[in-house]
C-alpha atoms as a PDB file:
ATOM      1  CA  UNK A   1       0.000   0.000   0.000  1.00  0.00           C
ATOM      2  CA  UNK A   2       1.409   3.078  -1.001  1.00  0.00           C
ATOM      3  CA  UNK A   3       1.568   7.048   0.622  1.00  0.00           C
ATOM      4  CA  UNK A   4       2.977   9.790   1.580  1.00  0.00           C
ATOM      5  CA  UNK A   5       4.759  10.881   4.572  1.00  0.00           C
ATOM      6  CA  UNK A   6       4.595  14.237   5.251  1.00  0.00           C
ATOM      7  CA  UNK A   7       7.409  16.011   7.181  1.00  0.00           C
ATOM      8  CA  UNK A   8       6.232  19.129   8.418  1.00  0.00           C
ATOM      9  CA  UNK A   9       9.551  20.637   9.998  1.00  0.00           C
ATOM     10  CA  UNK A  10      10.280  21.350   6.298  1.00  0.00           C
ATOM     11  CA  UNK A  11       7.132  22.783   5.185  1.00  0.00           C
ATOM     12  CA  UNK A  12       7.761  26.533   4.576  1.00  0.00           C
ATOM     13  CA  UNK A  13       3.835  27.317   3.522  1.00  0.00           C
ATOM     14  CA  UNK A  14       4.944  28.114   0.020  1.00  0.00           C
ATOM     15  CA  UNK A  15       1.458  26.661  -1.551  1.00  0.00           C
ATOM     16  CA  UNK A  16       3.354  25.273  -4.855  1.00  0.00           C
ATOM     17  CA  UNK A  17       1.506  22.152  -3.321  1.00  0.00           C
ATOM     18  CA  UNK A  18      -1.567  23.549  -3.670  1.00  0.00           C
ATOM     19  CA  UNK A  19      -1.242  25.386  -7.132  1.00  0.00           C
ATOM     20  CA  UNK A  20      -0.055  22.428  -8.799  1.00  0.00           C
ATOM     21  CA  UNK A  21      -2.704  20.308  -7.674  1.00  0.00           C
ATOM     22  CA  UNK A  22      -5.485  22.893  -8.780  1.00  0.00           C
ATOM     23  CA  UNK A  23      -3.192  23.122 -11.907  1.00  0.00           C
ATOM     24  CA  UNK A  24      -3.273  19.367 -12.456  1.00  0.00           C
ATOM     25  CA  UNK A  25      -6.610  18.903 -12.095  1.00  0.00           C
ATOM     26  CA  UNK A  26      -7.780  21.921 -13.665  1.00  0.00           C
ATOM     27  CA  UNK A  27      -9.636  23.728 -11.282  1.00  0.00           C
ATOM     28  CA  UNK A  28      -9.318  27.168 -12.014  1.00  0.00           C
ATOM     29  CA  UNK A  29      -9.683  30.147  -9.478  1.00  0.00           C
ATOM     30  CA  UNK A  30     -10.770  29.325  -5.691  1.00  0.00           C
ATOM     31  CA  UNK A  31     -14.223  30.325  -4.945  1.00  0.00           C
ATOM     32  CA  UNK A  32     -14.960  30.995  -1.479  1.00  0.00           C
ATOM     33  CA  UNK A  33     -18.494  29.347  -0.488  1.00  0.00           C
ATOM     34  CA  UNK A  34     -20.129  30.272   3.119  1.00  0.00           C
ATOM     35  CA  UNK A  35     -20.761  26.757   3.590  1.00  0.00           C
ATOM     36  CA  UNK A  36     -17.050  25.836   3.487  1.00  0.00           C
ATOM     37  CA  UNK A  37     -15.548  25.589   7.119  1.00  0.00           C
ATOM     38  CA  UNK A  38     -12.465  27.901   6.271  1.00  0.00           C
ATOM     39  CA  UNK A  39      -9.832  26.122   5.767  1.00  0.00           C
ATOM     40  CA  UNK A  40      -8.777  26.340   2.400  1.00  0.00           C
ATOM     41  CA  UNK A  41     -10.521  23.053   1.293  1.00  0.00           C
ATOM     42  CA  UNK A  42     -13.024  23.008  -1.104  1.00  0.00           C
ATOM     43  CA  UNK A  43     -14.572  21.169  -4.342  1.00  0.00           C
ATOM     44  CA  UNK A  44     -11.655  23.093  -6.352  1.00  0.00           C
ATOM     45  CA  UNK A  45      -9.442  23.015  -3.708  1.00  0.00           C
ATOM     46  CA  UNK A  46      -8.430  19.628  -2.768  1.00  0.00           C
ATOM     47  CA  UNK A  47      -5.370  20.294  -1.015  1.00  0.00           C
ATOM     48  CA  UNK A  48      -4.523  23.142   1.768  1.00  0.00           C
ATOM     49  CA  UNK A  49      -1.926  25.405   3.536  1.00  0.00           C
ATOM     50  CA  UNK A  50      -3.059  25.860   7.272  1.00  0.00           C
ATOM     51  CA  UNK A  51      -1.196  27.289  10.300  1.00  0.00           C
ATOM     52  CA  UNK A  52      -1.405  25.135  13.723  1.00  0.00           C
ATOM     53  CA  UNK A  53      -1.883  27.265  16.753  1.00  0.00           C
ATOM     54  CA  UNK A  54       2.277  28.136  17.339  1.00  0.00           C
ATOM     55  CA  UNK A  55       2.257  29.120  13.602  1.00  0.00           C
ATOM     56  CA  UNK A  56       3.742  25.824  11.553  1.00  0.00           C
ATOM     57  CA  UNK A  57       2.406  26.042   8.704  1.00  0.00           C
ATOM     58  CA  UNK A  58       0.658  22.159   8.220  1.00  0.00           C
ATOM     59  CA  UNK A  59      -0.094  20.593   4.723  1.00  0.00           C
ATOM     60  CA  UNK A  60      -3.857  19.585   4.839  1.00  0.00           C
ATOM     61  CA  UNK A  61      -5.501  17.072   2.586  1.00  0.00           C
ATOM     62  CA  UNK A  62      -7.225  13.460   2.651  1.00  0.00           C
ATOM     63  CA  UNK A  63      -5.488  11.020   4.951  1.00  0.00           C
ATOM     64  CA  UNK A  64      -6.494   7.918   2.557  1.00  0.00           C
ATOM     65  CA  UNK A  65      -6.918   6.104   5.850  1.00  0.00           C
ATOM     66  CA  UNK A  66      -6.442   2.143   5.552  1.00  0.00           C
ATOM     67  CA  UNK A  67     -10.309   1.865   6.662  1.00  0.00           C
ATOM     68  CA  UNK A  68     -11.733   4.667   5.834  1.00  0.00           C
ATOM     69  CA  UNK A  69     -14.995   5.908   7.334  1.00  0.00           C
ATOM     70  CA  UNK A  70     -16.527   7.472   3.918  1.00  0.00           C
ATOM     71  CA  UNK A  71     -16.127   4.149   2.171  1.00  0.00           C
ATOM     72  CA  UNK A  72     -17.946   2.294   4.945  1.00  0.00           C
ATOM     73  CA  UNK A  73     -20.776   4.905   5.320  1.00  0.00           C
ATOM     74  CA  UNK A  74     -21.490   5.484   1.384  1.00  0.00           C
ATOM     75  CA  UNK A  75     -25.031   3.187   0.683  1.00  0.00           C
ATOM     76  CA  UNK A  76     -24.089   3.056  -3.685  1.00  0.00           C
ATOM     77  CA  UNK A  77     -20.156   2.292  -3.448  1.00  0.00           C
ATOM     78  CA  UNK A  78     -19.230   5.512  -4.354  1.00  0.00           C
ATOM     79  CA  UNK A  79     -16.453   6.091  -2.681  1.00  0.00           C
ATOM     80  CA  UNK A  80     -13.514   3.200  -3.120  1.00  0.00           C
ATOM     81  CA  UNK A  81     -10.652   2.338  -1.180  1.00  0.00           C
ATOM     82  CA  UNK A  82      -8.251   0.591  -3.965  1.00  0.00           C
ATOM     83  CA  UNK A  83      -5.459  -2.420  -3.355  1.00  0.00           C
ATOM     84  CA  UNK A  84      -2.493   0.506  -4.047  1.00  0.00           C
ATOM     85  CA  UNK A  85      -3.798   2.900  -1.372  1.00  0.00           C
ATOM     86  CA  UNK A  86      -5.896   5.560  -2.570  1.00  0.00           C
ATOM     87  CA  UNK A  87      -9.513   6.402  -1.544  1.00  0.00           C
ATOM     88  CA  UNK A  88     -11.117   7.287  -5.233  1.00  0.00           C
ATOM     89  CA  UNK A  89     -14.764   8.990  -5.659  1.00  0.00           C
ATOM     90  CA  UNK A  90     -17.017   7.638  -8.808  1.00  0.00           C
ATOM     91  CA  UNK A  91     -19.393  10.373  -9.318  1.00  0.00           C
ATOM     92  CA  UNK A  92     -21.608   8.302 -11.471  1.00  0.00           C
ATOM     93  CA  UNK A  93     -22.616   6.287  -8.739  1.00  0.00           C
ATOM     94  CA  UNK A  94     -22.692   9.317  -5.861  1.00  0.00           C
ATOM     95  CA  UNK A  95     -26.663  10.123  -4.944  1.00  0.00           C
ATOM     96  CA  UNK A  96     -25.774  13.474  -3.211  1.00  0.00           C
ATOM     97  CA  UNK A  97     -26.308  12.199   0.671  1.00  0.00           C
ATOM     98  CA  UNK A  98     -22.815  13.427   1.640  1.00  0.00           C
ATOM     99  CA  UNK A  99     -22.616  10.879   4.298  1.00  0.00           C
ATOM    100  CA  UNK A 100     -18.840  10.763   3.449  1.00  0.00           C
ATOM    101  CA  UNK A 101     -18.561  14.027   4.556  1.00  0.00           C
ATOM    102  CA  UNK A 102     -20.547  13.672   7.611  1.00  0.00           C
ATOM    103  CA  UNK A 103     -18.205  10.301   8.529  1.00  0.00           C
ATOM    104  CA  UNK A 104     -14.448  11.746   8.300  1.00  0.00           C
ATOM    105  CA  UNK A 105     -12.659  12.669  11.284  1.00  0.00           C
ATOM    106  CA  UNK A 106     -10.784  14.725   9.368  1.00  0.00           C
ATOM    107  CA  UNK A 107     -13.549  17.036   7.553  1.00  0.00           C
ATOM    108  CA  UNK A 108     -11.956  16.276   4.247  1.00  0.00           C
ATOM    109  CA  UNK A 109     -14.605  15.376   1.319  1.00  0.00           C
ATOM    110  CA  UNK A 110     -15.934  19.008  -0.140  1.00  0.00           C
ATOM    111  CA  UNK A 111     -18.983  19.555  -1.908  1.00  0.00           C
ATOM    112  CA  UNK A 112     -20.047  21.246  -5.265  1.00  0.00           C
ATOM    113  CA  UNK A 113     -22.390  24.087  -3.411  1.00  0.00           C
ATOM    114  CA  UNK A 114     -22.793  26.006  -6.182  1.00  0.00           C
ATOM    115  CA  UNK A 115     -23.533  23.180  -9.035  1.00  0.00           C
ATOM    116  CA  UNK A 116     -26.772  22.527 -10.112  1.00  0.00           C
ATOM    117  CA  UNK A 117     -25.533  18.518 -10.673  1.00  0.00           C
ATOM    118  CA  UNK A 118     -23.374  18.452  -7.253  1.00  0.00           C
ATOM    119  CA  UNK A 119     -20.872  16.158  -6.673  1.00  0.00           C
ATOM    120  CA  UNK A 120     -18.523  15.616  -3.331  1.00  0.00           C
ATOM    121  CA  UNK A 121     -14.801  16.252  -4.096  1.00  0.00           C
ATOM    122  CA  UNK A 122     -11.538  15.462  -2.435  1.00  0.00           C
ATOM    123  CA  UNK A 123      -7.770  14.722  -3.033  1.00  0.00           C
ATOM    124  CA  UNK A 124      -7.535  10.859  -4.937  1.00  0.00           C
ATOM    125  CA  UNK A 125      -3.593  10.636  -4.429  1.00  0.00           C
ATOM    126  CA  UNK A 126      -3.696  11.727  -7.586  1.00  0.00           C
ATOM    127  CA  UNK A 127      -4.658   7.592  -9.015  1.00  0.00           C
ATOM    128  CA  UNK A 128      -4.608   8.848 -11.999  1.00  0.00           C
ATOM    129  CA  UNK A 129      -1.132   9.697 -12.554  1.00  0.00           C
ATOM    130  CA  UNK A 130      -0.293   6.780  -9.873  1.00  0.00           C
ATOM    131  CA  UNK A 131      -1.304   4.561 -13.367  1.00  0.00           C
ATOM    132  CA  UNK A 132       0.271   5.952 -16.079  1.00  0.00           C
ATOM    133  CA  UNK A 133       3.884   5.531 -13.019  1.00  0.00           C
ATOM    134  CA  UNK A 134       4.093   8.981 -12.017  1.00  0.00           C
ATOM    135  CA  UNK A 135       4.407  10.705  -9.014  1.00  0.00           C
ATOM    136  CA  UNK A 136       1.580  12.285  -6.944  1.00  0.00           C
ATOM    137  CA  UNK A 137       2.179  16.122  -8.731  1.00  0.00           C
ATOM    138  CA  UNK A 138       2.326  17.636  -4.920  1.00  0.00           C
ATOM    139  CA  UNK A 139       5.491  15.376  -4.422  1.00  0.00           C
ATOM    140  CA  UNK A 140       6.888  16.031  -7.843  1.00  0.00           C
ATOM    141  CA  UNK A 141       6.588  19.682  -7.004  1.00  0.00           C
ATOM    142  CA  UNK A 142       7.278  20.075  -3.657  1.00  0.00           C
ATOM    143  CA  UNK A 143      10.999  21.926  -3.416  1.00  0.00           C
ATOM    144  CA  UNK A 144      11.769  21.008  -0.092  1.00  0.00           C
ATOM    145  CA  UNK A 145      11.069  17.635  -0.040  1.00  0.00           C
ATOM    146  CA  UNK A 146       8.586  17.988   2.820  1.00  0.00           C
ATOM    147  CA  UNK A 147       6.526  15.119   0.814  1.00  0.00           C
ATOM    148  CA  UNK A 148       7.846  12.239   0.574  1.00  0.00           C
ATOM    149  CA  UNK A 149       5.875   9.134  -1.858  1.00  0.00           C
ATOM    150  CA  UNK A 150       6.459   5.376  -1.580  1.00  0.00           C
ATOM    151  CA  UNK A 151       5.009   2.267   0.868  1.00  0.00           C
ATOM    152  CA  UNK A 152       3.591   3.278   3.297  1.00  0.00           C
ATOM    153  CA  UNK A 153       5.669   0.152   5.538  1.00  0.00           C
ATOM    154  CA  UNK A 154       8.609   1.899   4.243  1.00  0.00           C
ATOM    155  CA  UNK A 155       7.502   5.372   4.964  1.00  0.00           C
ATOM    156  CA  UNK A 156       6.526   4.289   8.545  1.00  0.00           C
ATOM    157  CA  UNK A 157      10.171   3.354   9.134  1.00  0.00           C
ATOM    158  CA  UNK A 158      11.575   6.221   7.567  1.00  0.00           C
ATOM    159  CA  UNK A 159       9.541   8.319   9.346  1.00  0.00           C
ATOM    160  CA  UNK A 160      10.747   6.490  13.382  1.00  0.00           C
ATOM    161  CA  UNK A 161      14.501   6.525  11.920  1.00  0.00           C
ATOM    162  CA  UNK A 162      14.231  10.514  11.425  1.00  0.00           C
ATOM    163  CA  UNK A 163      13.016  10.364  15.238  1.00  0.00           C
ATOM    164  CA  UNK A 164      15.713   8.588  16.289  1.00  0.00           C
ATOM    165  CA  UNK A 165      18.040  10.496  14.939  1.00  0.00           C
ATOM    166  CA  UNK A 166      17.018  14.138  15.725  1.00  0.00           C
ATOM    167  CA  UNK A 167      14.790  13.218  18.747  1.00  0.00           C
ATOM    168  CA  UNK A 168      14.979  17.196  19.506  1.00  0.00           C
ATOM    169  CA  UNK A 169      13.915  18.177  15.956  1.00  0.00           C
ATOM    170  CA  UNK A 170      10.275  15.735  16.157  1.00  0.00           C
ATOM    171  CA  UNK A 171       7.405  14.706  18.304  1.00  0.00           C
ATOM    172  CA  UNK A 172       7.944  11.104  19.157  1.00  0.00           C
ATOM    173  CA  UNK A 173       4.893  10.201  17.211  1.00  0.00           C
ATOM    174  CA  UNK A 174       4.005   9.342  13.933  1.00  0.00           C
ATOM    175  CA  UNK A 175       0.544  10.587  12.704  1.00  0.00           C
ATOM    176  CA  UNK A 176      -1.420   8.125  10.593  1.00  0.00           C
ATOM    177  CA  UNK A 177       0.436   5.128  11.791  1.00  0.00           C
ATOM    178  CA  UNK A 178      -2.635   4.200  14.106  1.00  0.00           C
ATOM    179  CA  UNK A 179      -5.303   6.691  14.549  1.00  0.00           C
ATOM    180  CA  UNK A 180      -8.716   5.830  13.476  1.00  0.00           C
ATOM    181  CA  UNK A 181      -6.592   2.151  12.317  1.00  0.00           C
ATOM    182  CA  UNK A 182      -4.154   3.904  10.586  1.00  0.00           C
ATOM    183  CA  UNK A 183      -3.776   5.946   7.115  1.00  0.00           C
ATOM    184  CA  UNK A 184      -1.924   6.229   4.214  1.00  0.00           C
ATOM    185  CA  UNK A 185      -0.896  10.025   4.258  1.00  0.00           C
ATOM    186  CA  UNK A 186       1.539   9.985   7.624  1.00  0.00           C
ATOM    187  CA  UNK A 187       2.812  13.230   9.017  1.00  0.00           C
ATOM    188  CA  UNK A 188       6.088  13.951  11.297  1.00  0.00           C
ATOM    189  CA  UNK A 189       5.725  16.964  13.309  1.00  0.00           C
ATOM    190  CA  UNK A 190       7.468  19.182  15.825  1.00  0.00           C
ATOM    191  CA  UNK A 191       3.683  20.608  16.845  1.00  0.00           C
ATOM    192  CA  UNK A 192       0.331  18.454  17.870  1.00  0.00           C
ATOM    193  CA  UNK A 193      -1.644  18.035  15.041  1.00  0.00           C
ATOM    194  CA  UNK A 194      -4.981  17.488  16.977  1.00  0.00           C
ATOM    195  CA  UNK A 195      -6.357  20.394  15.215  1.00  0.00           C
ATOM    196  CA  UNK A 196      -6.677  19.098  12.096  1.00  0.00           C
ATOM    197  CA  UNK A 197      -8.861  16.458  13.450  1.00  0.00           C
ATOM    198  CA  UNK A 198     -12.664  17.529  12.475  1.00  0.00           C
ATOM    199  CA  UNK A 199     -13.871  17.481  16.361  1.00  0.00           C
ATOM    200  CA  UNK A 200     -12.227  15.028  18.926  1.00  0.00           C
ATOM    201  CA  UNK A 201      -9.260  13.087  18.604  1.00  0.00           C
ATOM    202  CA  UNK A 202     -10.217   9.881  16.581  1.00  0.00           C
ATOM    203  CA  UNK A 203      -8.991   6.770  18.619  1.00  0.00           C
ATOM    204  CA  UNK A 204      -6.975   4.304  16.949  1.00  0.00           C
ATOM    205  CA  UNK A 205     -10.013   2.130  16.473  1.00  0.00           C
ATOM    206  CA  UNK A 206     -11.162   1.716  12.543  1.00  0.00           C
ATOM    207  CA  UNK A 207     -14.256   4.288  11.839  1.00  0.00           C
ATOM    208  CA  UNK A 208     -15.763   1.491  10.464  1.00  0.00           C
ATOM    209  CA  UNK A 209     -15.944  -0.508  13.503  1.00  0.00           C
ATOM    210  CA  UNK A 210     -17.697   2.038  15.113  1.00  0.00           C
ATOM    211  CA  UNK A 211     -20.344   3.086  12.551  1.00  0.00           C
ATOM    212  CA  UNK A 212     -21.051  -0.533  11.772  1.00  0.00           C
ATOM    213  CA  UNK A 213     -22.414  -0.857  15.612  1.00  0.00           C
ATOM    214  CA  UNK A 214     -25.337   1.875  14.357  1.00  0.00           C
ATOM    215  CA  UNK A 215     -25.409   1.233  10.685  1.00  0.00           C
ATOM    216  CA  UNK A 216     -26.230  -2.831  11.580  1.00  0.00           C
ATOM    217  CA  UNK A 217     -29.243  -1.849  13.347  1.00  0.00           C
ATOM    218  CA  UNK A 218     -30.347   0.349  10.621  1.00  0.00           C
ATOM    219  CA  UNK A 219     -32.709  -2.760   8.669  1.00  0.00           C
ATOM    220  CA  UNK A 220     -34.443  -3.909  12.389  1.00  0.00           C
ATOM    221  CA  UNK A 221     -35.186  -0.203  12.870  1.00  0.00           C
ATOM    222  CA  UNK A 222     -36.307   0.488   9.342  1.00  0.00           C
ATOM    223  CA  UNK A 223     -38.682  -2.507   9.152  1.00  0.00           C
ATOM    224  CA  UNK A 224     -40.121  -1.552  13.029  1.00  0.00           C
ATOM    225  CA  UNK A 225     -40.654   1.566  12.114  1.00  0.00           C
ATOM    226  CA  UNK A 226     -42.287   0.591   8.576  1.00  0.00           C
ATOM    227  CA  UNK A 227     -44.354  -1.886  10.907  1.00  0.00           C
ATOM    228  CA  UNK A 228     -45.502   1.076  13.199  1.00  0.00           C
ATOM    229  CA  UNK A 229     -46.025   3.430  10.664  1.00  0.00           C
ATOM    230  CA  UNK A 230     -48.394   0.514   8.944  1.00  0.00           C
ATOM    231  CA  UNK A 231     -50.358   0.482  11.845  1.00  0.00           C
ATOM    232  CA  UNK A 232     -50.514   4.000  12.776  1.00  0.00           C
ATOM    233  CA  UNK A 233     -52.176   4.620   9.122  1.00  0.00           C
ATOM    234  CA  UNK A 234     -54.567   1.663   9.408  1.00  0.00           C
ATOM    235  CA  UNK A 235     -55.758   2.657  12.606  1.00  0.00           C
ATOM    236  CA  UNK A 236     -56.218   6.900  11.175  1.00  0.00           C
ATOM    237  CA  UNK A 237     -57.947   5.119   8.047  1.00  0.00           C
ATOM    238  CA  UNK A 238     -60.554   3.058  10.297  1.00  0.00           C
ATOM    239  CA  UNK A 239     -61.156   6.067  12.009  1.00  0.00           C
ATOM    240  CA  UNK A 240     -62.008   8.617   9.637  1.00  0.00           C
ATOM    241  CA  UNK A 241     -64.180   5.791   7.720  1.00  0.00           C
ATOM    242  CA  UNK A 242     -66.021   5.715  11.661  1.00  0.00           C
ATOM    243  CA  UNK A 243     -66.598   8.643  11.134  1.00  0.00           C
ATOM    244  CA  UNK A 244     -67.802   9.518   7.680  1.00  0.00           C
ATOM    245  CA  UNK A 245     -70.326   6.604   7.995  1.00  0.00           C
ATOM    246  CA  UNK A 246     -71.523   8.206  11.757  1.00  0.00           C
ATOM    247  CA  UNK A 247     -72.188  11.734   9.642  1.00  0.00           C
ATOM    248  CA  UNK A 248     -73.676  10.044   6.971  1.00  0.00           C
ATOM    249  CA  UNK A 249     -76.292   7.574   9.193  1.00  0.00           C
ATOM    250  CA  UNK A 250     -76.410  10.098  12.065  1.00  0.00           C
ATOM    251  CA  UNK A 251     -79.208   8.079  14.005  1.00  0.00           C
ATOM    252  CA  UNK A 252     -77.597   4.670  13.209  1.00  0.00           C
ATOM    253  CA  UNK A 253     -74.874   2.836  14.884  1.00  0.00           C
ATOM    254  CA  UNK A 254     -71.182   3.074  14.543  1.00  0.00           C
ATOM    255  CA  UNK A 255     -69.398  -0.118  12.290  1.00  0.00           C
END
């Protein structure tokens, strides 16, 4: 499975990330919606430049997690987690729900606000150029090799031999390598990273081990509630026939 590590003492903010990715996928100009949370994602905007609370400047895009949460919560297979790594989007199968967006713990997937045929948008690791043996273009361009592309196994212990060796220059953590069961974009940072979690910290447990405990209840409570609803509108329709044959025979006897 493949990803990138992402080594954040070496980001300088310079956005080339970001411009070459809008540039790849031709997205022309940003376009600030109000529904957008305001962070520099957005359906033309897949990838981000934020600033943690002491001022690092943080690279923020999908995490491709190993299980991810969208995949597990979309009802038509829309979203895709593929044998290489990446978490893909097919918009011909998408219904508009946006439970995707609803299920990340990291606020990632975007939608089209202002498109009359909406779709939900996000970074795909760039799977396109993955297959024709390319590099992700926000590696390719990146000029201080803050982004780093290969297995993620690999990346994982390239990423704990940089901590051993300049234990003063990291946190002794590697993001991704476990939370919500791990992911395939991993970060090394001299800051906590917690804020680019969407609200609390995820857990290491897989998102889909968690939303399967509600969503397997879902056909019980559908049929019950199909069931009650049944017998609600029976009951209202035995009622109101009651009572149209009481105004109609107003000296005879109810049915």
């Amino acid at each position: 499975m493949i990803g990138i590590l992402v080594d954040v003492t070496r980001c300088t903010g310079c956005n080339e990330c970001v411009e070459a990715c809008a540039q790849a996928h031709q997205f022309g100009e940003a376009r600030h919606q109000p529904q957008e949370v305001g962070d520099g994602l957005s359906a033309v905007r897949w990838s981000a430049i934020v600033s943690s609370p002491e001022g690092q400047p943080v690279r923020k895009f999908c995490r491709h997690c190993v299980e991810p949460a969208c995949v597990s919560v979309c009802p038509v297979g829309a979203m895709l987690k593929t044998e290489a790594g990446p978490v893909v989007y097919d918009p011909n199968k998408c219904m508009g729900c946006r439970y995707c967006m609803m299920a990340c713990p990291y606020g990632i997937p975007r939608y089209e606000w202002d498109s009359a045929v909406p779709l939900v948008q996000k970074c795909n690791l760039c799977a396109e150029r993955l297959d024709q043996g390319l590099l992700p273009v926000c590696v390719e361009t990146c000029p201080e090799q803050a982004l780093i592309f290969g297995e993620r196994d690999e990346l994982l212990a390239l990423a704990h031999q940089r901590i051993a060796e300049a234990p003063g220059r990291y946190l002794d953590q590697v993001v991704g390598e476990s939370e919500a069961g791990g992911s395939s974009v991993l970060y090394l940072s001299n800051v906590p990273l917690d804020f680019l979690n969407f609200s609390r910290a995820p857990g290491d447990a897989p998102f889909p081990d968690l939303s399967w405990n509600w969503l397997g209840k879902v056909p019980g409570i559908s049929l019950a509630t199909a069931g009650l609803m049944t017998g609600l509108f029976w009951i209202i329709g035995r009622r109101m026939q009651v009572e149209e044959a009481r105004l109609a025979h107003p000296g005879g006897k109810e049915a």
